[in-house]
N, C-alpha and C. Protein backbone atom coordinates (compact mmCIF):
# COMPACT_ATOMS: atom_id res chain seq x y z
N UNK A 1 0.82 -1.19 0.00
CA UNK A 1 0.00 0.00 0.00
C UNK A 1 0.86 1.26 0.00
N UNK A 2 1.92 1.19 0.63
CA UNK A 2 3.10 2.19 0.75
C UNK A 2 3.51 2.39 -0.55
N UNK A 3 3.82 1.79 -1.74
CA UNK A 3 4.04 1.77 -3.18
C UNK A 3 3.51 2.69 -3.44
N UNK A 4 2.11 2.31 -3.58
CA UNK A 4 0.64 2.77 -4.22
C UNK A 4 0.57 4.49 -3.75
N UNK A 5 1.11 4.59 -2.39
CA UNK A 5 1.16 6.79 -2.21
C UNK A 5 2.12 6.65 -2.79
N UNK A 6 3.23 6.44 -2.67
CA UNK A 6 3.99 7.38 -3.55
C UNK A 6 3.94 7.58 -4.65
N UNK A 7 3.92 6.47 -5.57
CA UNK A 7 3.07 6.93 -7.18
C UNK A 7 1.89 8.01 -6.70
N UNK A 8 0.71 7.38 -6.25
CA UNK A 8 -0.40 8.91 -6.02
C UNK A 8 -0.11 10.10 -6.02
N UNK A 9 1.51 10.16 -4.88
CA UNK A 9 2.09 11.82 -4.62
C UNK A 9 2.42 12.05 -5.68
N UNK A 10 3.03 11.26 -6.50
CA UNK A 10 4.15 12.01 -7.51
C UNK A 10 3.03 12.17 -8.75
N UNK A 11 2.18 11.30 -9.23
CA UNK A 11 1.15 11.70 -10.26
C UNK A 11 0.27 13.17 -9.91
N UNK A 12 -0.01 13.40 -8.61
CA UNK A 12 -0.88 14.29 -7.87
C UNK A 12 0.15 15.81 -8.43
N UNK A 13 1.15 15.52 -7.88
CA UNK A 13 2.38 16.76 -8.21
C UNK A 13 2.69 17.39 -9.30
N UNK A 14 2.97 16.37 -10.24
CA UNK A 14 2.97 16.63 -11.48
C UNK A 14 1.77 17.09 -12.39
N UNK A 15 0.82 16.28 -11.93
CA UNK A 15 -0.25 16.63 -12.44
C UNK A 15 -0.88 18.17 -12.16
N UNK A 16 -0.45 18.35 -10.82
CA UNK A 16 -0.83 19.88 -11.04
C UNK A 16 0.20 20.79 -11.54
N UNK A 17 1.12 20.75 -11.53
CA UNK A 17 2.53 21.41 -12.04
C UNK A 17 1.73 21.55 -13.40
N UNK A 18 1.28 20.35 -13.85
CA UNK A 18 1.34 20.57 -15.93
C UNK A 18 0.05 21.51 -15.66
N UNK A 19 -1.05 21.25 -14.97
CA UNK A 19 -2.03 21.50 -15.28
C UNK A 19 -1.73 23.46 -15.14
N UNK A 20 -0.69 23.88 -14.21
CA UNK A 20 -0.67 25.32 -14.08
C UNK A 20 -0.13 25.87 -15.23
N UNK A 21 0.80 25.23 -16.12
CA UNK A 21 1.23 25.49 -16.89
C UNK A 21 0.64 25.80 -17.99
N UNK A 22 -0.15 24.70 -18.38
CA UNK A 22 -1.17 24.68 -19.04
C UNK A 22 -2.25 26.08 -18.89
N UNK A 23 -2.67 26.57 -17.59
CA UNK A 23 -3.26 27.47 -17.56
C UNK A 23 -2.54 29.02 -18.18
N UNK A 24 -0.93 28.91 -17.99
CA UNK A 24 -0.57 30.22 -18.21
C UNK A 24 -0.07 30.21 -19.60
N UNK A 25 0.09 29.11 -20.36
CA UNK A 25 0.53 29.47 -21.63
C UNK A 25 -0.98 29.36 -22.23
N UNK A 26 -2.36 28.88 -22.13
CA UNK A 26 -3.32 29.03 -22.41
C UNK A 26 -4.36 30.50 -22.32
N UNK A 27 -3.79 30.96 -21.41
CA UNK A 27 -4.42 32.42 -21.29
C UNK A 27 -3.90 33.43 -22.51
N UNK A 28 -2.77 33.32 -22.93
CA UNK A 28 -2.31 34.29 -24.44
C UNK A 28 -3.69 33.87 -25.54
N UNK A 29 -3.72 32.50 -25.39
CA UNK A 29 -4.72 31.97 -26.42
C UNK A 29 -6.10 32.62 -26.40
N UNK A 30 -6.80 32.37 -25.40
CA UNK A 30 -7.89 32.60 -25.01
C UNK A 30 -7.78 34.37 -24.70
N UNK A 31 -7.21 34.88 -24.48
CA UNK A 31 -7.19 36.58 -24.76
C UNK A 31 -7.15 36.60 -26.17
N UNK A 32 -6.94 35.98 -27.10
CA UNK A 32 -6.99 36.30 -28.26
C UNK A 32 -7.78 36.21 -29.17
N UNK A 33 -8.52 35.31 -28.53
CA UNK A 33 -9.90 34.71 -29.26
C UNK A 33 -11.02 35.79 -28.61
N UNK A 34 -10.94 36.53 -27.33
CA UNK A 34 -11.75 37.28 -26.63
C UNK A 34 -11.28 38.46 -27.65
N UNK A 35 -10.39 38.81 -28.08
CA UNK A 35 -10.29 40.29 -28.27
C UNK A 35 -10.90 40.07 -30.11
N UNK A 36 -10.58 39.02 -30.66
CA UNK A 36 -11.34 38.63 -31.66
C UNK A 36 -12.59 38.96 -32.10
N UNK A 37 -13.28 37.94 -30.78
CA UNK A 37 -15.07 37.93 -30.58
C UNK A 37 -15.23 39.37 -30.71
N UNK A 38 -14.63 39.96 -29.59
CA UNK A 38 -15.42 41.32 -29.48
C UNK A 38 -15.26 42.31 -30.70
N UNK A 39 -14.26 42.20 -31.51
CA UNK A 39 -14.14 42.94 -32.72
C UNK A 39 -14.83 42.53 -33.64
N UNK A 40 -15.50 41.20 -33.73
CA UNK A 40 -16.23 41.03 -34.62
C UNK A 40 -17.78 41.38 -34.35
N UNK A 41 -18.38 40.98 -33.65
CA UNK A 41 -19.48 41.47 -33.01
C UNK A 41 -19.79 42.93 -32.45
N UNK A 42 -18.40 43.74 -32.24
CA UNK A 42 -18.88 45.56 -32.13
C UNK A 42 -18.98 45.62 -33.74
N UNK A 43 -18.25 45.03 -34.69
CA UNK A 43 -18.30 45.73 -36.14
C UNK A 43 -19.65 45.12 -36.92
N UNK A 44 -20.13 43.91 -36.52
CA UNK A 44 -21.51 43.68 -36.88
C UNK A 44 -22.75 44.17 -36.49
N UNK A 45 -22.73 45.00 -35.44
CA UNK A 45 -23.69 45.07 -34.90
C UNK A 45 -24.22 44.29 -33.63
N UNK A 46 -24.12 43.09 -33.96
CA UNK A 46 -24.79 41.67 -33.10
C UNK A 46 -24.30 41.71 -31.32
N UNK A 47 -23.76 42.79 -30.92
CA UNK A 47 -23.35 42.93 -29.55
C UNK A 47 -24.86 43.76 -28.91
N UNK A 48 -25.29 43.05 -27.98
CA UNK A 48 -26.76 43.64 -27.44
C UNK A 48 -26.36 43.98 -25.90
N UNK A 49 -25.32 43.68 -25.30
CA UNK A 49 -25.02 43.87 -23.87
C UNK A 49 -25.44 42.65 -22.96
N UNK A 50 -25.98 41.66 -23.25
CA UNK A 50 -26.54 40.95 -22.59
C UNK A 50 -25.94 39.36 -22.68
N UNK A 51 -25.42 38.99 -20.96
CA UNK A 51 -24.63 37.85 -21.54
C UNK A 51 -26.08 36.74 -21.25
N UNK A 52 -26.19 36.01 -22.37
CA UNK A 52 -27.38 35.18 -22.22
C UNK A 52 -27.04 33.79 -21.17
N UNK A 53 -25.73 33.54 -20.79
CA UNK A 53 -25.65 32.18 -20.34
C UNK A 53 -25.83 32.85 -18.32
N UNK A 54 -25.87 34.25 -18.35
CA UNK A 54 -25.78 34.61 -16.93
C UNK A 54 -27.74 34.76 -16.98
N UNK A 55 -28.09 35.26 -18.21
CA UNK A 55 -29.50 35.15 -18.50
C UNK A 55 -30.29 34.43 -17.89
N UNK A 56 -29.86 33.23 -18.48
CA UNK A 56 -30.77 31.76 -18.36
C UNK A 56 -30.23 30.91 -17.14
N UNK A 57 -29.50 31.57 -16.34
CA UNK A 57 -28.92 30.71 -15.47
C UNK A 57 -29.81 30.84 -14.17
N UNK A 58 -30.43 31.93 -13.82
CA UNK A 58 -32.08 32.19 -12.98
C UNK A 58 -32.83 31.29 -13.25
N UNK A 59 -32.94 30.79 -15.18
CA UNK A 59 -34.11 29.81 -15.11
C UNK A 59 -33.68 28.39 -14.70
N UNK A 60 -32.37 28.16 -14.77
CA UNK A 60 -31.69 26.80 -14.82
C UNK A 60 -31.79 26.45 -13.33
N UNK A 61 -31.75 27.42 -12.53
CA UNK A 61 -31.54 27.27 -11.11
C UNK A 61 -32.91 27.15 -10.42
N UNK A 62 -33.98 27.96 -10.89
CA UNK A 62 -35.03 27.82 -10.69
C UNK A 62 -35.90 26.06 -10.87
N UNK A 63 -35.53 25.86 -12.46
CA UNK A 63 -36.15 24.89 -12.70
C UNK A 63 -35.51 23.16 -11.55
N UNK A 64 -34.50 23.82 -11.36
CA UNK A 64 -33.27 22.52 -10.93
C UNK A 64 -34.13 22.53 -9.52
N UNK A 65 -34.35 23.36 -9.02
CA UNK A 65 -35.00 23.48 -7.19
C UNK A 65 -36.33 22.73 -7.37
N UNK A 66 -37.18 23.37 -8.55
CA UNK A 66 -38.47 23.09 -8.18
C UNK A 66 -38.51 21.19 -8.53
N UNK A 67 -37.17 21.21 -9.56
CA UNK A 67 -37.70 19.31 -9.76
C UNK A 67 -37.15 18.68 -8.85
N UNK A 68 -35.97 19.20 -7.97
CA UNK A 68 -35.52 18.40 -6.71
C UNK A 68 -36.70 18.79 -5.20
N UNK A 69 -37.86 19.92 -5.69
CA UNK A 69 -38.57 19.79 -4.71
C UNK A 69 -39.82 18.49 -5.01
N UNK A 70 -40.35 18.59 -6.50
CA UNK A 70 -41.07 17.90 -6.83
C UNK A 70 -40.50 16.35 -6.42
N UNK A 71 -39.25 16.32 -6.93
CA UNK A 71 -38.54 15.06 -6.57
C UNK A 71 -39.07 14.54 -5.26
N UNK A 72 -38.53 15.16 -4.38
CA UNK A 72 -38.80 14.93 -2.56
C UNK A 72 -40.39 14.08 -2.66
N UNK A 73 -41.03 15.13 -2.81
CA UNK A 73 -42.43 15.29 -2.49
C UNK A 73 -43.15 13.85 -3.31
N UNK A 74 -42.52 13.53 -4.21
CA UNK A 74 -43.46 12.36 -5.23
C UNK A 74 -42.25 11.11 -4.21
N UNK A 75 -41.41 11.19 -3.47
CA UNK A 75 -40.60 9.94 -3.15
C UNK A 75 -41.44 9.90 -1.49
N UNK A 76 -41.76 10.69 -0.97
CA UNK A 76 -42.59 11.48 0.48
C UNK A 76 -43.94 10.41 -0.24
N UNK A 77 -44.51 10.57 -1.19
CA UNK A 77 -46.03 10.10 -1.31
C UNK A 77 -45.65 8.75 -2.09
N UNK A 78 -44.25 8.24 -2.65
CA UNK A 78 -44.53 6.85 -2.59
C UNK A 78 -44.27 6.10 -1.69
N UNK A 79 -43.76 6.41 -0.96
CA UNK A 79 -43.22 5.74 0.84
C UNK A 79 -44.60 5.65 1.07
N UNK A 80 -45.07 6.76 1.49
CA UNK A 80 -46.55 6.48 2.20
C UNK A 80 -47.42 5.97 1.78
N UNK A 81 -47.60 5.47 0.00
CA UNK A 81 -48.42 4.79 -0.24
C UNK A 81 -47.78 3.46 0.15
N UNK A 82 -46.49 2.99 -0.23
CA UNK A 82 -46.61 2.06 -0.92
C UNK A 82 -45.38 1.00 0.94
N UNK A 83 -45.06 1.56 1.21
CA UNK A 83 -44.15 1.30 2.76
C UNK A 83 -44.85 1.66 4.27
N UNK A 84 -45.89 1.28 4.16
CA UNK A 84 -46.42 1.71 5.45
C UNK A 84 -45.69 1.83 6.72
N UNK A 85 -45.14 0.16 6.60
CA UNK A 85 -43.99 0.01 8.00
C UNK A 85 -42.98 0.98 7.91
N UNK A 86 -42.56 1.54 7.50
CA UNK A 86 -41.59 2.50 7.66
C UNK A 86 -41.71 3.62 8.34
N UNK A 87 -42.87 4.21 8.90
CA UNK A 87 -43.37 4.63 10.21
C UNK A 87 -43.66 4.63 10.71
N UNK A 88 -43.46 2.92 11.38
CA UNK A 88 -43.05 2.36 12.58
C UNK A 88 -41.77 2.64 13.37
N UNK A 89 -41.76 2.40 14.55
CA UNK A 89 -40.17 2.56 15.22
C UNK A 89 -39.65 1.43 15.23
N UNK A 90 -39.87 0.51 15.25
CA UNK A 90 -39.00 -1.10 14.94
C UNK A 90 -39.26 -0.98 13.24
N UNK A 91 -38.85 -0.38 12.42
CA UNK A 91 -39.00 -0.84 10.77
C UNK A 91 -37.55 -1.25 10.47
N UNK A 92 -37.37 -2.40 10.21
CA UNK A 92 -36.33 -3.38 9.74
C UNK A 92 -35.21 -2.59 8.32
N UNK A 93 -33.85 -3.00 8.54
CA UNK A 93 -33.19 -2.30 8.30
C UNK A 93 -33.56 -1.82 6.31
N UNK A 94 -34.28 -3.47 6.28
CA UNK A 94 -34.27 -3.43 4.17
C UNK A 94 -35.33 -2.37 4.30
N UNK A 95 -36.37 -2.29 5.12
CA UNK A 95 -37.08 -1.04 4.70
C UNK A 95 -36.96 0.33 4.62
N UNK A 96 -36.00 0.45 5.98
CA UNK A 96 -35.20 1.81 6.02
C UNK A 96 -34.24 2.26 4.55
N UNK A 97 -33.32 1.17 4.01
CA UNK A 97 -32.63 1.21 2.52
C UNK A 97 -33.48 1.40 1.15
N UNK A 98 -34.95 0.46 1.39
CA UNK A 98 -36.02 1.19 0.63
C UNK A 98 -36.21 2.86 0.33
N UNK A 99 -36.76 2.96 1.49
CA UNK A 99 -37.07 3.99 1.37
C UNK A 99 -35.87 5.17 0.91
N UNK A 100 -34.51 4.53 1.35
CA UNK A 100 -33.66 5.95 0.67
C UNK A 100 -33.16 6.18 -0.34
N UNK A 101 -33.76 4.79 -0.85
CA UNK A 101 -33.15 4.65 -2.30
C UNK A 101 -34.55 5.21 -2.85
N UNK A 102 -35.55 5.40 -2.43
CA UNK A 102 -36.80 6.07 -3.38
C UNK A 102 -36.53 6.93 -3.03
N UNK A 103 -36.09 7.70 -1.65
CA UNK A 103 -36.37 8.96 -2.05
C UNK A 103 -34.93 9.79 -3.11
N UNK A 104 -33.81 8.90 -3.02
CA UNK A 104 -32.40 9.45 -3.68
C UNK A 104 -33.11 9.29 -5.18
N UNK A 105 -33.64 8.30 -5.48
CA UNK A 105 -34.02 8.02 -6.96
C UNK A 105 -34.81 9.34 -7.81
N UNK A 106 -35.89 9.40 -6.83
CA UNK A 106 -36.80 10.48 -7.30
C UNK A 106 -36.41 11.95 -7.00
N UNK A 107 -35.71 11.96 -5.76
CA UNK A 107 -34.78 13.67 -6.34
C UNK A 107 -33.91 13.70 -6.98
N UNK A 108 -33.27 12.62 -7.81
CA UNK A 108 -31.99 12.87 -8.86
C UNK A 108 -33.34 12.90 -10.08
N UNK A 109 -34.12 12.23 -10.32
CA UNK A 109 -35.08 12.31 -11.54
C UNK A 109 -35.57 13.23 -11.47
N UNK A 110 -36.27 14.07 -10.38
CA UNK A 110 -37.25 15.39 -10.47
C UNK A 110 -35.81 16.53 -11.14
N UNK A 111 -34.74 16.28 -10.46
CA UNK A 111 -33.59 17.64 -10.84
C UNK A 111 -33.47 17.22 -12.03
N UNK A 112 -32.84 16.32 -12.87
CA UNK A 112 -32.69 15.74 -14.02
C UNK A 112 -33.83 16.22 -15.15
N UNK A 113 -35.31 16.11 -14.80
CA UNK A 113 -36.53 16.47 -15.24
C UNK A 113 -36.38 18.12 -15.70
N UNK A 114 -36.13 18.29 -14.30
CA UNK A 114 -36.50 20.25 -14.09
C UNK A 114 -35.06 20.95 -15.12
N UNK A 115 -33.93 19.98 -15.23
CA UNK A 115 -33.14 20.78 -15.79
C UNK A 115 -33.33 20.73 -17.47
N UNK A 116 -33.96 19.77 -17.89
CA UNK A 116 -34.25 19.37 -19.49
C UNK A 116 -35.66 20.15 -19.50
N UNK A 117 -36.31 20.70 -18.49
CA UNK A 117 -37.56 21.41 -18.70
C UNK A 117 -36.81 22.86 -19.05
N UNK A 118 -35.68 23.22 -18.56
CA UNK A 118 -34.64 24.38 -18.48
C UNK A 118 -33.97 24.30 -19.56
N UNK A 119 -33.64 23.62 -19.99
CA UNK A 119 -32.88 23.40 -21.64
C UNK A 119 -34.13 23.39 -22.72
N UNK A 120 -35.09 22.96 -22.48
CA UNK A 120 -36.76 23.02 -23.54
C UNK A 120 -37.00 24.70 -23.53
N UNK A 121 -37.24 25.28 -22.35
CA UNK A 121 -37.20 26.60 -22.15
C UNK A 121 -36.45 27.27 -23.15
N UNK A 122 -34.93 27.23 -23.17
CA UNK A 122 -34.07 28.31 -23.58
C UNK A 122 -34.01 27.88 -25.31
N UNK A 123 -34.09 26.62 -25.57
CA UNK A 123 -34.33 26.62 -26.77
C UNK A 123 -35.55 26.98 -27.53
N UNK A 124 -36.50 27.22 -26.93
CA UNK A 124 -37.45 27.41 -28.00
C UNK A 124 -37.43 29.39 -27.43
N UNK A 125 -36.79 29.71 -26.28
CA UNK A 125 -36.59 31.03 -26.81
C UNK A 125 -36.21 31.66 -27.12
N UNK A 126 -34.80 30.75 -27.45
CA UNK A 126 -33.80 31.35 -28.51
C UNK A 126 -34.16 30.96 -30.14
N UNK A 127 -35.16 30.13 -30.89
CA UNK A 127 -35.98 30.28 -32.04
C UNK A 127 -37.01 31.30 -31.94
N UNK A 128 -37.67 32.02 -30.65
CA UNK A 128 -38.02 33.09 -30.88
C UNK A 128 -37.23 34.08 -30.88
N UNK A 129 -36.62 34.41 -30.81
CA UNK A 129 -35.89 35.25 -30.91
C UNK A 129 -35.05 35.82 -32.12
N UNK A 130 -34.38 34.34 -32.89
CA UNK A 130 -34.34 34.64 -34.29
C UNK A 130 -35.07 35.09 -35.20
């Protein structure tokens, strides 16, 4: 097991060493492509002031809450239909794992839901918009 860190340290080390590097010879790049964009878009016209991804990110956040609330709430009403014993005080351990796997199931599906209801959103109002 002693092997196994020291490879970890030394991959861990290096790996961030390249990765900084990577960041500072990458920033010339990416300033260049920014000073690009913006010259092309002040000389077209097509610059409106408005960054759309800070836009839609109210609705993304919005929609993400309400399907991890919906989530809760539909995993809350299948317990109670469908697990009665589980609010009991002696309820056995497989029912307790039941239940958290419905309710983990149905708030990763309600957020999952609410965020493709958030991507349906921005696309059809970015075809209005064209």
């Amino acid at each position: 097991m002693e092997e196994l860190m020291i490879v970890a340290n030394v991959a861990i080390v290096f790996g961030t060493i390249y990765k900084l590097f990577e960041l500072f010879v990458g920033k010339k790049e990416r300033q260049m492509l920014i000073d690009k964009l913006s010259e092309n878009s002040l000389t077209e016209g097509k610059f409106n002031g408005l960054n759309m991804s800070s836009y839609y990110s109210a609705l993304r956040l919005g929609c993400l809450l309400i399907g991890l609330g919906l989530g809760i709430l539909i995993g809350y009403i299948i317990i109670c239909n469908s697990l009665s014993e589980y609010w009991m005080s002696d309820a056995n351990r497989q029912v307790r794992e039941t239940a958290s796997i419905i309710y983990g199931a149905s708030t990763l599906l309600g957020g999952g839901l609410g965020m493709i209801v958030a991507f349906l959103i921005e696309v059809f109002r970015s075809k209005e918009t064209k």
